[in-house]
N, C-alpha and C. Protein backbone atom coordinates (compact mmCIF):
# COMPACT_ATOMS: atom_id res chain seq x y z
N UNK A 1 21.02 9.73 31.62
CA UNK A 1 20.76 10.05 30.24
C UNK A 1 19.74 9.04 29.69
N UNK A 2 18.70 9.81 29.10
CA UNK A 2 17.72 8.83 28.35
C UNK A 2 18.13 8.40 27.08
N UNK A 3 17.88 6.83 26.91
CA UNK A 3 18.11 6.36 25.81
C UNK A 3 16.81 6.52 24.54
N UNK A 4 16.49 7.26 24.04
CA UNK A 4 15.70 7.52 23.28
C UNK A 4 15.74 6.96 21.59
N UNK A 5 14.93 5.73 21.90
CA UNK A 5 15.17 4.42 20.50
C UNK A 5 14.02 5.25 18.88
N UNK A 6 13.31 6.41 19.27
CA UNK A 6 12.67 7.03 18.12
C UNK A 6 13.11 8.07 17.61
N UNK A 7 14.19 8.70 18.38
CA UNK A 7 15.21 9.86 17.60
C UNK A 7 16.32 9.51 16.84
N UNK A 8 16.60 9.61 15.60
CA UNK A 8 17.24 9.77 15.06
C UNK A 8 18.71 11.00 14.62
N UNK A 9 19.52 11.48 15.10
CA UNK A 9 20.43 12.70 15.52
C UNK A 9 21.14 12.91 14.06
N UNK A 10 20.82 13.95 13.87
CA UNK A 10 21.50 14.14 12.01
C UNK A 10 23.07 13.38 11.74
N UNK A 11 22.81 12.49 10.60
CA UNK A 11 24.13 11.71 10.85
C UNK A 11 24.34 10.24 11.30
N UNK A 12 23.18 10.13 11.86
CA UNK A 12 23.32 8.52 12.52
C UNK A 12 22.22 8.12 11.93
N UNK A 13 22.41 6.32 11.86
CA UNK A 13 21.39 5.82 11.32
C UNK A 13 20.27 5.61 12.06
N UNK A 14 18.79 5.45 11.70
CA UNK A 14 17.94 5.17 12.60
C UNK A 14 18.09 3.87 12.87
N UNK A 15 17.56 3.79 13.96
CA UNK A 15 17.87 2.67 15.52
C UNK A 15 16.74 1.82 14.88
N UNK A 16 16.66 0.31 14.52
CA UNK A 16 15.66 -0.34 13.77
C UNK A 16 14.90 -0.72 15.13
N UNK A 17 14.12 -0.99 15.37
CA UNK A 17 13.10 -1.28 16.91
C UNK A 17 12.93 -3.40 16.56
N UNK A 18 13.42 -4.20 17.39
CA UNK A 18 12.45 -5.36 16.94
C UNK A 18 11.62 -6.03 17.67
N UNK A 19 11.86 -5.38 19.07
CA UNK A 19 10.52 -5.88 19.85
C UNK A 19 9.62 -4.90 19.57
N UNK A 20 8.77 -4.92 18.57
CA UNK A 20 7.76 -3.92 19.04
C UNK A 20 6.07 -5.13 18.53
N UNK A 21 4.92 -4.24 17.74
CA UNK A 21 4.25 -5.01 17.57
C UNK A 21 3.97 -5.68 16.06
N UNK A 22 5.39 -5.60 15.77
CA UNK A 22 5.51 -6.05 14.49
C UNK A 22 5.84 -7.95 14.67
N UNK A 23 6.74 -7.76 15.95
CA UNK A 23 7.33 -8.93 15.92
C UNK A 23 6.19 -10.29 15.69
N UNK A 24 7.36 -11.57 15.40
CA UNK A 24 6.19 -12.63 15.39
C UNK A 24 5.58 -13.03 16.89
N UNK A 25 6.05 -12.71 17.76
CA UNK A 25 5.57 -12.94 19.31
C UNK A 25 4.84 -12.12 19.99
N UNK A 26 4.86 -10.96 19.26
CA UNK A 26 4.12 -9.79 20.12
C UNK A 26 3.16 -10.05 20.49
N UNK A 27 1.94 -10.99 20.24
CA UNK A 27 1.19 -11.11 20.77
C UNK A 27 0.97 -11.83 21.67
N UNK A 28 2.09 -12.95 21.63
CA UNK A 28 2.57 -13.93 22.88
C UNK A 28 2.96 -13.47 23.96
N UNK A 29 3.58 -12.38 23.53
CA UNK A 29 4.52 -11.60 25.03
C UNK A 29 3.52 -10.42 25.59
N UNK A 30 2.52 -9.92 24.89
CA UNK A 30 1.43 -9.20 25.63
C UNK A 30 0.26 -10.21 26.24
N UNK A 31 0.17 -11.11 25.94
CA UNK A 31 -0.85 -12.22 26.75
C UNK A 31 -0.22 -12.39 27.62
N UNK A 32 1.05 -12.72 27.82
CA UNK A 32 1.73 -13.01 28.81
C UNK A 32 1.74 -12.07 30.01
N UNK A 33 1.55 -10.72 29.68
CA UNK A 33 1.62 -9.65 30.50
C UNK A 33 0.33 -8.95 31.02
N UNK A 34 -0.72 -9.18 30.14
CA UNK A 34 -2.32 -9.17 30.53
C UNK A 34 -2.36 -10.10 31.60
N UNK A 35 -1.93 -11.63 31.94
CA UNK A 35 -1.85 -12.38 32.47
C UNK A 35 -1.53 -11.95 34.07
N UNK A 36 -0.51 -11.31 34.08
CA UNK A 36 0.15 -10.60 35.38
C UNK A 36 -0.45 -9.34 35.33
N UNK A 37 -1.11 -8.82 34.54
CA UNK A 37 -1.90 -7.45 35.28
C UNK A 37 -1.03 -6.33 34.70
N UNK A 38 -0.54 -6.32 33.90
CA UNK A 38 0.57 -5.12 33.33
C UNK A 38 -0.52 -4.61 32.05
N UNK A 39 -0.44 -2.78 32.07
CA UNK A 39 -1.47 -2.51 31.78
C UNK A 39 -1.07 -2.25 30.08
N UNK A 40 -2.18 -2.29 29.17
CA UNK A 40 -1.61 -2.55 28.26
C UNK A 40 -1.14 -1.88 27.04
N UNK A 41 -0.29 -1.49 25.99
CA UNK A 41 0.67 -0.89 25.62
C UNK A 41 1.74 -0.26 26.00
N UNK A 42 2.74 -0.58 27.18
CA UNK A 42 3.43 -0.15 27.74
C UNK A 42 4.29 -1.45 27.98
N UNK A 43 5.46 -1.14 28.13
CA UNK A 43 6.75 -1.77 28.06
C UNK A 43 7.39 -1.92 26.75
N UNK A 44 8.47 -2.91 26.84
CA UNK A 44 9.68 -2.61 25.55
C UNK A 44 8.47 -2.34 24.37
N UNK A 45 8.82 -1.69 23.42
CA UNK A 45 8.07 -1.86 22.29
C UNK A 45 6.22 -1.31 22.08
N UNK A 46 5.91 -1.05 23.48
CA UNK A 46 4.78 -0.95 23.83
C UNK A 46 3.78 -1.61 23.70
N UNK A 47 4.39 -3.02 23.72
CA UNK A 47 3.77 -4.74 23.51
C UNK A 47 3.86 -4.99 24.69
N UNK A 48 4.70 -5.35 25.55
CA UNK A 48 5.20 -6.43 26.81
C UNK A 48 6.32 -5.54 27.77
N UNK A 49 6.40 -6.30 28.78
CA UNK A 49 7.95 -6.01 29.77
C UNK A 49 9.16 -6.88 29.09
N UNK A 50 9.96 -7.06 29.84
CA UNK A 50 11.23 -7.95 29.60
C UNK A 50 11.15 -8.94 30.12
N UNK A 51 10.77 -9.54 30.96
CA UNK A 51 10.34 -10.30 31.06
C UNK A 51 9.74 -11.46 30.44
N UNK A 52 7.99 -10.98 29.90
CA UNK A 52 7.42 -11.21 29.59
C UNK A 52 7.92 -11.68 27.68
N UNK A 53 8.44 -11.17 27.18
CA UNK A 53 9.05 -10.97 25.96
C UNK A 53 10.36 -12.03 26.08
N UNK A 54 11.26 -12.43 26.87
CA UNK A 54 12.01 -13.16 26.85
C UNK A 54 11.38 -14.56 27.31
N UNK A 55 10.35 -14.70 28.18
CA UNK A 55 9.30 -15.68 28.36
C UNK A 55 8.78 -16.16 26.94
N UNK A 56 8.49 -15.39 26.09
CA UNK A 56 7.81 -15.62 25.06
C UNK A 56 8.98 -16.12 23.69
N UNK A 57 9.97 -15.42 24.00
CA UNK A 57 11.39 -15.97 22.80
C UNK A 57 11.85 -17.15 23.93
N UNK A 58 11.85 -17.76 24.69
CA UNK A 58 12.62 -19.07 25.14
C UNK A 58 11.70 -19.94 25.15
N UNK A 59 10.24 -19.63 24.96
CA UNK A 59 9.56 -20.75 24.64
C UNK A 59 9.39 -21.02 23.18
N UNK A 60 9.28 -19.74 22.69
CA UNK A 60 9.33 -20.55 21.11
C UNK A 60 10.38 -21.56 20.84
N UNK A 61 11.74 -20.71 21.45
CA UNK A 61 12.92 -21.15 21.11
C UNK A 61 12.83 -22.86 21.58
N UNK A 62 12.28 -23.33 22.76
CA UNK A 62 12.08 -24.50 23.15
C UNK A 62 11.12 -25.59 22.06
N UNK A 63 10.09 -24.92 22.01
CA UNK A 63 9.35 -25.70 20.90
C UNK A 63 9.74 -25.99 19.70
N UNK A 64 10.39 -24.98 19.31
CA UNK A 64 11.40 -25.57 18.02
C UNK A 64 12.49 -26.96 18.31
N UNK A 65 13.08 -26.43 19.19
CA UNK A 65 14.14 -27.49 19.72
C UNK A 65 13.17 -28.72 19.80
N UNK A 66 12.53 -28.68 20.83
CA UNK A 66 12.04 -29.95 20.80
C UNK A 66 11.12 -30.93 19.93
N UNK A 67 10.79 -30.02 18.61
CA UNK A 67 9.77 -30.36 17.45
C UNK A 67 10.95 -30.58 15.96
N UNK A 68 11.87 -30.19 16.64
CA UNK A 68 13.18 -30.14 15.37
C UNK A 68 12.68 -29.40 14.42
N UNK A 69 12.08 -28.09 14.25
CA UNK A 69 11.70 -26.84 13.34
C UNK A 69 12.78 -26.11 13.42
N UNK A 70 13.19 -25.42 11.71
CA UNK A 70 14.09 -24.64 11.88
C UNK A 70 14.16 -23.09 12.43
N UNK A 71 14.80 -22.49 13.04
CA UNK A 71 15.04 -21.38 13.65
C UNK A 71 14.37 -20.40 12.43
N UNK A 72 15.11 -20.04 11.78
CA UNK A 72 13.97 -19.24 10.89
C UNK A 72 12.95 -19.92 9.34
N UNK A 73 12.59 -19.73 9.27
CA UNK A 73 11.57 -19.86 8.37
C UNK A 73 11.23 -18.80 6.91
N UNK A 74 11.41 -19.37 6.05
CA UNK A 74 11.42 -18.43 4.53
C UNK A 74 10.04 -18.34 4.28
N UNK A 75 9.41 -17.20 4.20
CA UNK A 75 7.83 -17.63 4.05
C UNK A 75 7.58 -18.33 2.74
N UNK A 76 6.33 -18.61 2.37
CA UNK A 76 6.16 -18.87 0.46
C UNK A 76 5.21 -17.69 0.22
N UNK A 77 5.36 -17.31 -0.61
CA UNK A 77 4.34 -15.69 -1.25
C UNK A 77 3.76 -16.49 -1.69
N UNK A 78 3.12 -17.59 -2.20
CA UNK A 78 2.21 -18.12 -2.80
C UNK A 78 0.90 -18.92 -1.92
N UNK A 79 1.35 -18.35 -0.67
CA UNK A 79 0.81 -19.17 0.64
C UNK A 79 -0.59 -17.97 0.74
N UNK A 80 -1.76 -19.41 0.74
CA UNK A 80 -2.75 -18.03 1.33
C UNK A 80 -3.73 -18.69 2.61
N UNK A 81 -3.83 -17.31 3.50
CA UNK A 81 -4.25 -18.15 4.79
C UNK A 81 -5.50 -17.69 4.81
N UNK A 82 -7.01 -19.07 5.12
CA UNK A 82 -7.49 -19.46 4.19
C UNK A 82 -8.58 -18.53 6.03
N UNK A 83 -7.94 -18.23 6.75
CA UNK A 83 -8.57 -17.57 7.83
C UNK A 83 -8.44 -16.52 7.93
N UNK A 84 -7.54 -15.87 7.39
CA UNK A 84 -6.86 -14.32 7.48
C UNK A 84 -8.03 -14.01 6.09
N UNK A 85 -7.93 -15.04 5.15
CA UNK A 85 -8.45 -14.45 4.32
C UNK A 85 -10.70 -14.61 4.54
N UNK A 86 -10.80 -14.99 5.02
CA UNK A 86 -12.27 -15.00 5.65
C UNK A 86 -12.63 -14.20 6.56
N UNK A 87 -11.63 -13.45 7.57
CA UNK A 87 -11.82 -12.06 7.87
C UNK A 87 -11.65 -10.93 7.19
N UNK A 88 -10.71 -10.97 6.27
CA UNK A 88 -11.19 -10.00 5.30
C UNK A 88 -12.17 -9.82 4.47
N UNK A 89 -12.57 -10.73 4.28
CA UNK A 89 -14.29 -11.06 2.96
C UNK A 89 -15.20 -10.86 4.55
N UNK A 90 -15.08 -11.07 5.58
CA UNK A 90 -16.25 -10.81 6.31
C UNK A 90 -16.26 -8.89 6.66
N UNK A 91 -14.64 -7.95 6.50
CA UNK A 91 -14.38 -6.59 6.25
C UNK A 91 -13.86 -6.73 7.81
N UNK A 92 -13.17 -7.15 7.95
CA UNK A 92 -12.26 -7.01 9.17
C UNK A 92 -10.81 -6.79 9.00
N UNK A 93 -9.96 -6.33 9.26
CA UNK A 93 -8.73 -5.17 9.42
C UNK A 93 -7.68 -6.37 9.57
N UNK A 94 -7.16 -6.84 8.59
CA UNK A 94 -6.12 -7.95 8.43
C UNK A 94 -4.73 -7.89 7.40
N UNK A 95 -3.46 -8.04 7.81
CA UNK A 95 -3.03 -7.80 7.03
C UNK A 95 -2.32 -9.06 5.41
N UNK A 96 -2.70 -8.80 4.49
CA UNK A 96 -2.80 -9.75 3.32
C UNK A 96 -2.05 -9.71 2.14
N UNK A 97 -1.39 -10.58 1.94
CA UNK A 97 -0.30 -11.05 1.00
C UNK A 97 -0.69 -10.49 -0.07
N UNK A 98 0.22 -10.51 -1.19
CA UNK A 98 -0.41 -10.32 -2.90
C UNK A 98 -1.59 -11.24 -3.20
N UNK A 99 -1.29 -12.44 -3.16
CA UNK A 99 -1.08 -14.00 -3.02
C UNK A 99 -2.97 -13.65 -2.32
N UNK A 100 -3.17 -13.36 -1.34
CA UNK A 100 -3.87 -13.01 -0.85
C UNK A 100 -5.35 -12.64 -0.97
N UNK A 101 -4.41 -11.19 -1.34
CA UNK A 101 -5.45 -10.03 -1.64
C UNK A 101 -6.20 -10.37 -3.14
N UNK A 102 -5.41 -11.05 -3.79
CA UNK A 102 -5.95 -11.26 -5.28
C UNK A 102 -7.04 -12.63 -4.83
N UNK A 103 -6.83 -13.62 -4.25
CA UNK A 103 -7.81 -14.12 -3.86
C UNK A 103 -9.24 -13.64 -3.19
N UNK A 104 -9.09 -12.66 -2.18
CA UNK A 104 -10.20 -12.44 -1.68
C UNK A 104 -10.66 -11.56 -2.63
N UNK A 105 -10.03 -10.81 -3.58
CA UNK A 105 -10.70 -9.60 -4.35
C UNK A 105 -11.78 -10.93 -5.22
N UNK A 106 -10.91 -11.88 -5.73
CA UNK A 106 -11.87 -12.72 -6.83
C UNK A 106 -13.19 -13.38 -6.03
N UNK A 107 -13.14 -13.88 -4.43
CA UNK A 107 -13.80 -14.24 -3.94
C UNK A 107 -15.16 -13.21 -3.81
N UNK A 108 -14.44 -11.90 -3.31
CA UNK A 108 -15.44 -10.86 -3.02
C UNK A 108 -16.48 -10.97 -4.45
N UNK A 109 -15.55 -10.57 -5.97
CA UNK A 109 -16.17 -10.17 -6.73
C UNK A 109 -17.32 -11.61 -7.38
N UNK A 110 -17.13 -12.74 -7.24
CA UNK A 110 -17.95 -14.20 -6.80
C UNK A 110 -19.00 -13.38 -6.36
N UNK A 111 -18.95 -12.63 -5.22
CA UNK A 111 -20.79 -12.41 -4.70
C UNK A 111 -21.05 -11.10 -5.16
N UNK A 112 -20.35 -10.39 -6.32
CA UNK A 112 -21.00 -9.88 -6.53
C UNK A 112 -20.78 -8.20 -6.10
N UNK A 113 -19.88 -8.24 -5.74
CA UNK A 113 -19.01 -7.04 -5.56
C UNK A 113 -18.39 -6.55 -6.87
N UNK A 114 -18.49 -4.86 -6.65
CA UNK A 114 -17.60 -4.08 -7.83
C UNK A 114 -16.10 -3.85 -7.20
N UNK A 115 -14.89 -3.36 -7.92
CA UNK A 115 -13.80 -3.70 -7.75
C UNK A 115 -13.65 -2.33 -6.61
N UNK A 116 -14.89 -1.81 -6.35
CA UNK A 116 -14.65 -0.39 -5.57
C UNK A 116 -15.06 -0.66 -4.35
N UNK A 117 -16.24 -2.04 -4.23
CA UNK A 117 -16.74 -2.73 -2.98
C UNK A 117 -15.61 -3.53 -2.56
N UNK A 118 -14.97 -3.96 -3.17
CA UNK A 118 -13.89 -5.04 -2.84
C UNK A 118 -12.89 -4.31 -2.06
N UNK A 119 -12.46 -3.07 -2.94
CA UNK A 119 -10.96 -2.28 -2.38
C UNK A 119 -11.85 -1.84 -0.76
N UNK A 120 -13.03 -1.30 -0.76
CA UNK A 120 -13.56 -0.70 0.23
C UNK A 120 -13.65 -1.93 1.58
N UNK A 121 -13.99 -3.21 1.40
CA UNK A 121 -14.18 -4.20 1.90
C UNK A 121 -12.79 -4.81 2.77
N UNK A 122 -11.79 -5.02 1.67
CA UNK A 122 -10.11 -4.85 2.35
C UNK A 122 -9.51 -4.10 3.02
N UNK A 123 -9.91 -2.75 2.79
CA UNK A 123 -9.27 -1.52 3.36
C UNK A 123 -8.32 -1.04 2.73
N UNK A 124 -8.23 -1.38 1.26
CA UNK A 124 -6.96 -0.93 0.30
C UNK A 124 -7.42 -0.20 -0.69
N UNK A 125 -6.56 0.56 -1.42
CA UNK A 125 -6.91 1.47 -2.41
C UNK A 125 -7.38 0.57 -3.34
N UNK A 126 -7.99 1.05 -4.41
CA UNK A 126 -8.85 0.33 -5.40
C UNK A 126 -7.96 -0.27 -6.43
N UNK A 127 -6.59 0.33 -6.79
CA UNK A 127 -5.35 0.48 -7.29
C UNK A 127 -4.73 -1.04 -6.72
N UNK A 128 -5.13 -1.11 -5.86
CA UNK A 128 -4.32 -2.49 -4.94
C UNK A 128 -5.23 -3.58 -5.32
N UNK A 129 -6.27 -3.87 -5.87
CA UNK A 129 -6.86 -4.94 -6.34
C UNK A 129 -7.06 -5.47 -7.77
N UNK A 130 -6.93 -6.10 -7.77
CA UNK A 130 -6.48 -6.72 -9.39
C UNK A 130 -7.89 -6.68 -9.80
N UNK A 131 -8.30 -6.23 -11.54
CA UNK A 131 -9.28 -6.53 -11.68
C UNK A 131 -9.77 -7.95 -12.25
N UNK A 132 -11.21 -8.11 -11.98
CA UNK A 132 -11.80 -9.26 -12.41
C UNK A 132 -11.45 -9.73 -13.03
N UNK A 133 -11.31 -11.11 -13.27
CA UNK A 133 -11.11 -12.17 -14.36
C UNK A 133 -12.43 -12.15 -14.93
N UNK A 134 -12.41 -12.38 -16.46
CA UNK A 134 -13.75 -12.44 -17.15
C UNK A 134 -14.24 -13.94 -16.70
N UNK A 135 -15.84 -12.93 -16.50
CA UNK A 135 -16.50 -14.48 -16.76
C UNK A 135 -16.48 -15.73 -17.91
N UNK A 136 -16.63 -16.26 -16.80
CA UNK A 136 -16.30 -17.52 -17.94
C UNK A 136 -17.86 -18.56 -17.81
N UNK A 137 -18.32 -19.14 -19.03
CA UNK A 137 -19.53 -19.78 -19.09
C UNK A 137 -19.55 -21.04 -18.00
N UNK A 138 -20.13 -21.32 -17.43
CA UNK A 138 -20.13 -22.92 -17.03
C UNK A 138 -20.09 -23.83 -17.71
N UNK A 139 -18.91 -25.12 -17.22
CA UNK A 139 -18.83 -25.71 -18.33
C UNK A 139 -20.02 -26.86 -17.98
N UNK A 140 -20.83 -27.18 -19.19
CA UNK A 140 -21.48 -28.43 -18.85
C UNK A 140 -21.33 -29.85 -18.87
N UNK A 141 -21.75 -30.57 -17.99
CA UNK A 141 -20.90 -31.82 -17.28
C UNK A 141 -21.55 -32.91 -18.99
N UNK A 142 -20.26 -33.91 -19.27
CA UNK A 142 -20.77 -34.56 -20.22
C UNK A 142 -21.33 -35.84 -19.73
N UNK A 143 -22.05 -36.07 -20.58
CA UNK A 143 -23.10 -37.31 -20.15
C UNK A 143 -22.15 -38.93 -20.40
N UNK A 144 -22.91 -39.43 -19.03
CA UNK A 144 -22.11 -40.70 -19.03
C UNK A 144 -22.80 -41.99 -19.93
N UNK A 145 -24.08 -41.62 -20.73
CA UNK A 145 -24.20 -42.31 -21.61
C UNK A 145 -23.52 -43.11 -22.49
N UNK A 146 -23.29 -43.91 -22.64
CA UNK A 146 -22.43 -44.62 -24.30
C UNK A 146 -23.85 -44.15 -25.29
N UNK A 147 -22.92 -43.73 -26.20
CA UNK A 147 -23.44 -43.36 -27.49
C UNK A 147 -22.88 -44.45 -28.41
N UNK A 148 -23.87 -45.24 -29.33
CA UNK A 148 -23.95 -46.05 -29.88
C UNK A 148 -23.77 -45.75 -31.52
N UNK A 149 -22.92 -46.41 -32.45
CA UNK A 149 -22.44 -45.93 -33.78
C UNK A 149 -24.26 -46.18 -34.43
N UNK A 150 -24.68 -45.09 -35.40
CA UNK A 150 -25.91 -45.19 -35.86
C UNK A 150 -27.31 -44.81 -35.09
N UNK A 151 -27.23 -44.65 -34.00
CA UNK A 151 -28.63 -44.70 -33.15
C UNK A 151 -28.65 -43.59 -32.55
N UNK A 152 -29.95 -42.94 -32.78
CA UNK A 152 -30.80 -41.65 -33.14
C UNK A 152 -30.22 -40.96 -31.83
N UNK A 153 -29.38 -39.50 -31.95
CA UNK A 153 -29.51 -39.10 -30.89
C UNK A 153 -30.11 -37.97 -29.95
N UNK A 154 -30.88 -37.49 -30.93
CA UNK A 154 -32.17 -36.59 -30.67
C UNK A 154 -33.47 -36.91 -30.68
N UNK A 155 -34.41 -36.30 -29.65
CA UNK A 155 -35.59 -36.59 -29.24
C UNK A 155 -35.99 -38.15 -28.78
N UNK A 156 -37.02 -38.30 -28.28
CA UNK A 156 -37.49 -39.17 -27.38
C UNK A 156 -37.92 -40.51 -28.70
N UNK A 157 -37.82 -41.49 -28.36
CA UNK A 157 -38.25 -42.48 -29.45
C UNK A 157 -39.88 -42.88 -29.28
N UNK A 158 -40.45 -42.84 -30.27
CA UNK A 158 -41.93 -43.37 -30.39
C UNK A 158 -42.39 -44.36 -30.86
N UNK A 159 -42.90 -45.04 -30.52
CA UNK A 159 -43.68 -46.36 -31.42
C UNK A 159 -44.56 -46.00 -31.79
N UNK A 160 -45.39 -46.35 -33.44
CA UNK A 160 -46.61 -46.68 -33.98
C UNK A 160 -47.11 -47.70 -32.76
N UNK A 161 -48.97 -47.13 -32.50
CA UNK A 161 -49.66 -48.17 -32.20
C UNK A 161 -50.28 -49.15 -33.10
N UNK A 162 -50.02 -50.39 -32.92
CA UNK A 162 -50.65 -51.42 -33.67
C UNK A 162 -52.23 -51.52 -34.08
């Protein structure tokens, strides 16, 4: 009897998948298997073998141990990755936080992008990008002069010639 992990049978809950290519290793456990010649999208998940995938969870699992990192990790939504987000402003297929996406939209719109180049640029609906913050003037830098109580502070000073 085949165990079939994408059918769902009226009545039962669907079967959640967690090796697949969602996981945080998936890409560890398919290098691993490019490595040995296993061809690619095929095995558990259509990432890796078993092998290869338990190779890849006992080494993380080791590096933690031995770095004293905790087993799981809470992300921060306020976290923005400052490389994920430079493939997206270059229009490459990445996936991006709120946190994120509102950055690269402001970055995009910096050079000069409309909020329709931006959504087009991310790969998200136009709906998914926050609009522009108004411009704002430059502020101008104040002068490190001392200004003196009484003494002229406009235009250039002249002397009478004698």
């Amino acid at each position: 009897m085949r165990n079939d992990l994408t059918a769902s049978p009226a009545g039962f809950r669907p079967v959640h998948r967690h090796l697949d290519r969602s996981h945080p290793l998936a890409e560890v456990a398919a290098g691993h298997c490019r490595t040995h010649g296993t061809r690619a999208g095929t095995g558990i998940g259509g990432v890796a073998c078993g092998a290869c995938w338990e190779r890849a969870i006992r080494d993380d699992e080791q590096v933690a141990i031995e770095h004293g990192l905790p087993r799981e990790l809470t992300p921060d939504p306020g976290y923005v990755d400052q490389v994920a987000l430079a493939q997206a402003c270059a229009g490459k297929r990445v996936r991006l936080t709120d946190a994120e996406r509102a950055e690269a939209a402001e970055r995009l719109y910096a050079r000069g992008l409309t909020r329709v180049q931006v959504a087009r640029r991310l790969r998200v609906a136009a709906d998914q990008i926050p609009q522009p913050v108004a411009v704002r003037a430059p502020r101008t830098a104040r002068s490190l002069t001392p200004r003196l109580p009484g003494a002229a502070t406009t235009g250039p000073v002249f002397r009478k010639a004698a």
